[in-house]
Protein backbone atom coordinates (compact mmCIF):
# COMPACT_ATOMS: atom_id res chain seq x y z
CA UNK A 1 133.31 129.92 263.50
CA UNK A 2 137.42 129.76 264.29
CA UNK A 3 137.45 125.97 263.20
CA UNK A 4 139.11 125.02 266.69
CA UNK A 5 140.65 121.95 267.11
CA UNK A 6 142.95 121.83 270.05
CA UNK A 7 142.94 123.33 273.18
CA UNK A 8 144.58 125.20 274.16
CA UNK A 9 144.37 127.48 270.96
CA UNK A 10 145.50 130.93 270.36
CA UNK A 11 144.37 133.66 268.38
CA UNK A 12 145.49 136.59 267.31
CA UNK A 13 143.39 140.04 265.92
CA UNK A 14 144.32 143.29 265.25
CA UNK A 15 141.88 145.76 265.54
CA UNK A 16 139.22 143.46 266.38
CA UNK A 17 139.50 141.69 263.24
CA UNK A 18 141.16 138.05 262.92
CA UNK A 19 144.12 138.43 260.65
CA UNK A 20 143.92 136.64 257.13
CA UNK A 21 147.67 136.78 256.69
CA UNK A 22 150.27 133.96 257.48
CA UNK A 23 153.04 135.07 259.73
CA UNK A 24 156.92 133.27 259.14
CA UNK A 25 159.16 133.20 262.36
CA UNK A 26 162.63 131.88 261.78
CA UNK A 27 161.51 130.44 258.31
CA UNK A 28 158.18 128.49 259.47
CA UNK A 29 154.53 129.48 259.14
CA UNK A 30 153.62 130.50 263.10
CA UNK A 31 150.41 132.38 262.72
CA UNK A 32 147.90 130.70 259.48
CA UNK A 33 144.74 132.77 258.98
CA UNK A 34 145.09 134.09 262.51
CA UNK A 35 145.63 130.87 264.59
CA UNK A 36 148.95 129.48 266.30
CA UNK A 37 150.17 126.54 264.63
CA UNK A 38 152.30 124.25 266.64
CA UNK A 39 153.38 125.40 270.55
CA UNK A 40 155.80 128.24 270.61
CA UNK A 41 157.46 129.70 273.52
CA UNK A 42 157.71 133.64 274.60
CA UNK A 43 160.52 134.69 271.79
CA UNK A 44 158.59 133.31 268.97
CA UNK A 45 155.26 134.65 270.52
CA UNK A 46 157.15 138.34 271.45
CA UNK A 47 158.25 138.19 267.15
CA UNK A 48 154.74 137.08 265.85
CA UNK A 49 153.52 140.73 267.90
CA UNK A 50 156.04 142.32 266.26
CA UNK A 51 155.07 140.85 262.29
CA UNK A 52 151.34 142.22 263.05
């Protein structure tokens, strides 16, 4: 259903939906239809929240 390929993975909703849009932190794509791309540590994680 999430097309999961790595684990760990993380995924983010709002409202109990999966988000469809990308999210940019510090000029690269973070969040892509709702899933983490790449590893990112607690300020990148803390700005994603904030972009939602």
């Amino acid at each position: 259903m999430f097309s999961i390929r790595a684990i760990p993975t993380l995924l983010f909703f709002n409202d109990g939906l999966l988000i469809e849009n990308n999210i940019e932190v510090g000029g690269e794509i973070r969040v892509q239809q709702g899933k983490m791309v790449g590893a990112a540590g607690e300020d990148i994680l803390r700005s994603i929240i904030e972009k939602m």
